[in-house]
Protein backbone atom coordinates (compact mmCIF):
# COMPACT_ATOMS: atom_id res chain seq x y z
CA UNK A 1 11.40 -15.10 9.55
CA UNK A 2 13.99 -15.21 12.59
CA UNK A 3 13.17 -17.05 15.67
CA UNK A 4 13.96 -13.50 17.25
CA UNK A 5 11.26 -12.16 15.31
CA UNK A 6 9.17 -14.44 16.43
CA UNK A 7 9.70 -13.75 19.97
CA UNK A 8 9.10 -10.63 19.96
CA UNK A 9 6.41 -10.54 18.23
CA UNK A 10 4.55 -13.18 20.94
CA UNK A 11 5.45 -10.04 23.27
CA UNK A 12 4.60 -7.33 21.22
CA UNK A 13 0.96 -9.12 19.95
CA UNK A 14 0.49 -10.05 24.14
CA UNK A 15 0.55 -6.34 24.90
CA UNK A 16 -1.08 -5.01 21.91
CA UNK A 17 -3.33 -7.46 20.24
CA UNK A 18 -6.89 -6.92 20.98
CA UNK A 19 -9.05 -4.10 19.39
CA UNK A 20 -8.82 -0.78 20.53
CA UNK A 21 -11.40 1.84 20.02
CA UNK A 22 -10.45 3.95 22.53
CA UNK A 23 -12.03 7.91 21.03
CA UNK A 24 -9.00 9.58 23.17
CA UNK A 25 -6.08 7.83 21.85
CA UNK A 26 -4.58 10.08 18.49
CA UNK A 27 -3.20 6.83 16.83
CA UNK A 28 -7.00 5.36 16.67
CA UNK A 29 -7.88 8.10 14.27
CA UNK A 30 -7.48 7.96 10.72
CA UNK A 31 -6.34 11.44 10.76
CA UNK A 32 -3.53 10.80 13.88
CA UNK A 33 -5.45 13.68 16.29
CA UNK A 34 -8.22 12.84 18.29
CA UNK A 35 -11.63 13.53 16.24
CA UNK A 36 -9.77 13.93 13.07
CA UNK A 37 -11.13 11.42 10.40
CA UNK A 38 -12.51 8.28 11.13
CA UNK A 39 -12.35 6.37 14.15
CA UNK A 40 -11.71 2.72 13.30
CA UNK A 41 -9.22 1.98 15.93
CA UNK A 42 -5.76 -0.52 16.34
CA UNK A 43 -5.63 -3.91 16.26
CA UNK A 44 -2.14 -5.44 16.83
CA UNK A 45 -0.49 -2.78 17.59
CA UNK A 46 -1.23 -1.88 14.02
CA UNK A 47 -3.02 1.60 13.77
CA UNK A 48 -5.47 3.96 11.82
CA UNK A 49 -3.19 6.77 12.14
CA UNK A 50 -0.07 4.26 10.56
CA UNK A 51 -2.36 2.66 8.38
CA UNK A 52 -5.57 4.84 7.58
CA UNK A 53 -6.61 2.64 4.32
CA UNK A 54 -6.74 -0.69 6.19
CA UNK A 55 -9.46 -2.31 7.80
CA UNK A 56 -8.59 -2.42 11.31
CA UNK A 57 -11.27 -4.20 13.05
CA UNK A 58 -10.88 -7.54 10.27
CA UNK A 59 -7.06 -7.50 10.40
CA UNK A 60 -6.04 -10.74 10.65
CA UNK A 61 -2.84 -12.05 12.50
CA UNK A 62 -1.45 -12.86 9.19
CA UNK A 63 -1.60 -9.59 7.99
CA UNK A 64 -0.54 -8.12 11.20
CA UNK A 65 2.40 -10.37 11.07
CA UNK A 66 3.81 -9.15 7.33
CA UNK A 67 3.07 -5.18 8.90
CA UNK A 68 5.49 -6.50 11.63
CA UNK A 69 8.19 -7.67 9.53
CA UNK A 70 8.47 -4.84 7.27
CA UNK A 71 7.45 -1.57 9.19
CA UNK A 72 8.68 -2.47 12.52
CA UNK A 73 11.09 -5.36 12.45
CA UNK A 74 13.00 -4.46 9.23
CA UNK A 75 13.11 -0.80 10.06
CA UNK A 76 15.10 -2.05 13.20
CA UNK A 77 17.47 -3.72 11.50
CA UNK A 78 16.16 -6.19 14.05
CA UNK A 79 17.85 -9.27 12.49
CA UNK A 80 21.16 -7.16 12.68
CA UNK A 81 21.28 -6.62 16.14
CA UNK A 82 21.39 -9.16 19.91
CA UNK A 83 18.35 -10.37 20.33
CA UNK A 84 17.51 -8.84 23.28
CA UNK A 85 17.71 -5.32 22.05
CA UNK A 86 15.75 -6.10 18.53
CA UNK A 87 13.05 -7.75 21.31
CA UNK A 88 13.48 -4.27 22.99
CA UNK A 89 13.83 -2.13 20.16
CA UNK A 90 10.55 -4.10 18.68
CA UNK A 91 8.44 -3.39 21.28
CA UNK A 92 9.51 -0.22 20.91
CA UNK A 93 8.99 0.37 17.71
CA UNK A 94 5.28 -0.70 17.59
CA UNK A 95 4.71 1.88 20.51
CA UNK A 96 6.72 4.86 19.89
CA UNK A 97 8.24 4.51 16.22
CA UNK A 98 10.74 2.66 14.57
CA UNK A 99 12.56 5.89 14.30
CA UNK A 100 12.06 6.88 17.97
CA UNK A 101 13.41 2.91 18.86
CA UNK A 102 16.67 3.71 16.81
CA UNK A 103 17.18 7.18 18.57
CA UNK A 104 16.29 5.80 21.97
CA UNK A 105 19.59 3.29 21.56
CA UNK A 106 21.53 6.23 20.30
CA UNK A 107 20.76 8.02 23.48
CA UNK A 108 21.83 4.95 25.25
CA UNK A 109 24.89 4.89 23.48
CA UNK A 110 25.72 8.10 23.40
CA UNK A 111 25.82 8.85 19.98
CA UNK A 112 24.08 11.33 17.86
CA UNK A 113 20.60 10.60 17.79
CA UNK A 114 19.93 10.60 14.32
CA UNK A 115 17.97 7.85 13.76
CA UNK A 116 20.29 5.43 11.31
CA UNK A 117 21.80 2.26 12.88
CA UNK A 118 25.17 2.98 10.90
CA UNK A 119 28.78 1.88 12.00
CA UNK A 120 29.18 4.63 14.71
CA UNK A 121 26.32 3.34 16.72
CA UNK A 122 26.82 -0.67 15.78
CA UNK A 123 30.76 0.18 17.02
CA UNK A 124 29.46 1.90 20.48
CA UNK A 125 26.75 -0.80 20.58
CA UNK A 126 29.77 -3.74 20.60
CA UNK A 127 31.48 -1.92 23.36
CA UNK A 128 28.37 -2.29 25.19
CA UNK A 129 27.78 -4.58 28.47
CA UNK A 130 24.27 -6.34 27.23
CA UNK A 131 22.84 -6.53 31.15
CA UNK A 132 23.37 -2.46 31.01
CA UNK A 133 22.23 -1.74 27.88
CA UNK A 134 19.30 -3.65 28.38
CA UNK A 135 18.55 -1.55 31.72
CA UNK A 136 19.53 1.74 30.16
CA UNK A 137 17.27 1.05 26.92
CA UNK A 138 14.46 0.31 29.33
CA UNK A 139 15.25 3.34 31.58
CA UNK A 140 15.21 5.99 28.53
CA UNK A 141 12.37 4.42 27.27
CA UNK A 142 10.42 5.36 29.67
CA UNK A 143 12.04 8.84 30.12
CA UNK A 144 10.49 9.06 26.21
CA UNK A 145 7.37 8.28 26.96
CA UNK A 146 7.18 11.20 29.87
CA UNK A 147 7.59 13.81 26.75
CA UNK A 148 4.41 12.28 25.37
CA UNK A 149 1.32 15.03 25.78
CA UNK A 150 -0.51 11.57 26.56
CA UNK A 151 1.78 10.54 29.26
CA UNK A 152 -0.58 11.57 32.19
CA UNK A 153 -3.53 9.19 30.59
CA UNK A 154 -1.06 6.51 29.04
CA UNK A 155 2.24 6.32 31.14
CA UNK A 156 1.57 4.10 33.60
CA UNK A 157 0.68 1.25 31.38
CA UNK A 158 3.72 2.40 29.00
CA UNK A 159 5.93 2.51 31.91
CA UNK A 160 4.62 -1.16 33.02
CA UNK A 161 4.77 -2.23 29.28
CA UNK A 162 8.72 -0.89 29.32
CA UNK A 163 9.62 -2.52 32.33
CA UNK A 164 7.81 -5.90 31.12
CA UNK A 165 9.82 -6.16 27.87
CA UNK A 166 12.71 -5.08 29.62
CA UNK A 167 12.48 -8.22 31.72
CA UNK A 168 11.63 -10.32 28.91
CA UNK A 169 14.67 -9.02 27.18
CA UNK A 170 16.93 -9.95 29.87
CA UNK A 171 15.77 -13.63 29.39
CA UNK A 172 17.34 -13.63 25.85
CA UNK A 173 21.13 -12.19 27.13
């Protein structure tokens, strides 16, 4: 594993590591709606709606970890890109998608927002100032999460959570 994973995953585990059982949060249902299937909850940052088979409440760190790599951190292409947008994009990832990370740098870039870190959006990402991008990833974040129906209940600890990592990420330009 990268020392960039790493990183980010000390973030990512710091904002989303202890159990949640919260009965009005979609992603702790088994079934991804609130009262569909069974309530058993997320447990660094990994979910019953993601992962309705697992065990949620006696995940271990280890297992969290290998979830990490290969659903979040791998889906990023995070050992492809600066480290302080696969720190971004991460974080990201764990709280909005993987897919949603990729099309939030697309928007960034502007480039179609299609979801696939290809060579149009790795060209406009080299052509990028990192300080700006970093700022601009942060600021569209954010303007994601206000589309969320859970916004009003959730947005100003996603909004906190975006500007955190945001910071963080500007430690590793």
């Amino acid at each position: 594993m990268s020392t960039a994973f790493d990183i980010a995953f000390r973030f990512t585990i710091g904002e989303e590591g202890k159990l949640s059982l919260d009965p009005k949060d979609p992603g702790n249902w088994t079934g991804g709606v609130v009262g569909i299937g069974q309530l058993k909850g997320t447990k660094y940052g990994v979910s019953a709606r993601a992962y309705p088979n697992l065990d949620i409440p006696n995940l271990s760190l280890v297992d969290a970890k290998s979830i990490a790599m290969a659903n979040y951190w791998n889906k990023i292409a995070g050992d492809s890109l600066p480290p302080y947008l696969a720190f971004q994009m991460f974080d990201a990832a764990f709280n909005q998608g993987a897919f949603e990370a990729k099309r939030i740098l697309q928007y960034c870039l502007n480039v179609k927002p299609d979801g696939v870190l290809g060579p149009v959006t790795m060209a406009a990402l080299a052509q990028e100032d990192p300080h700006e991008l970093n700022q601009l990833y942060t600021e569209f974040r954010i303007e994601a999460y206000k589309q969320d129906d859970n916004f009003p209940r959730y947005g100003e600890d996603w909004t906190d959570r975006a500007n955190a990592c945001g910071k963080a990420a500007e430690e590793l330009i």
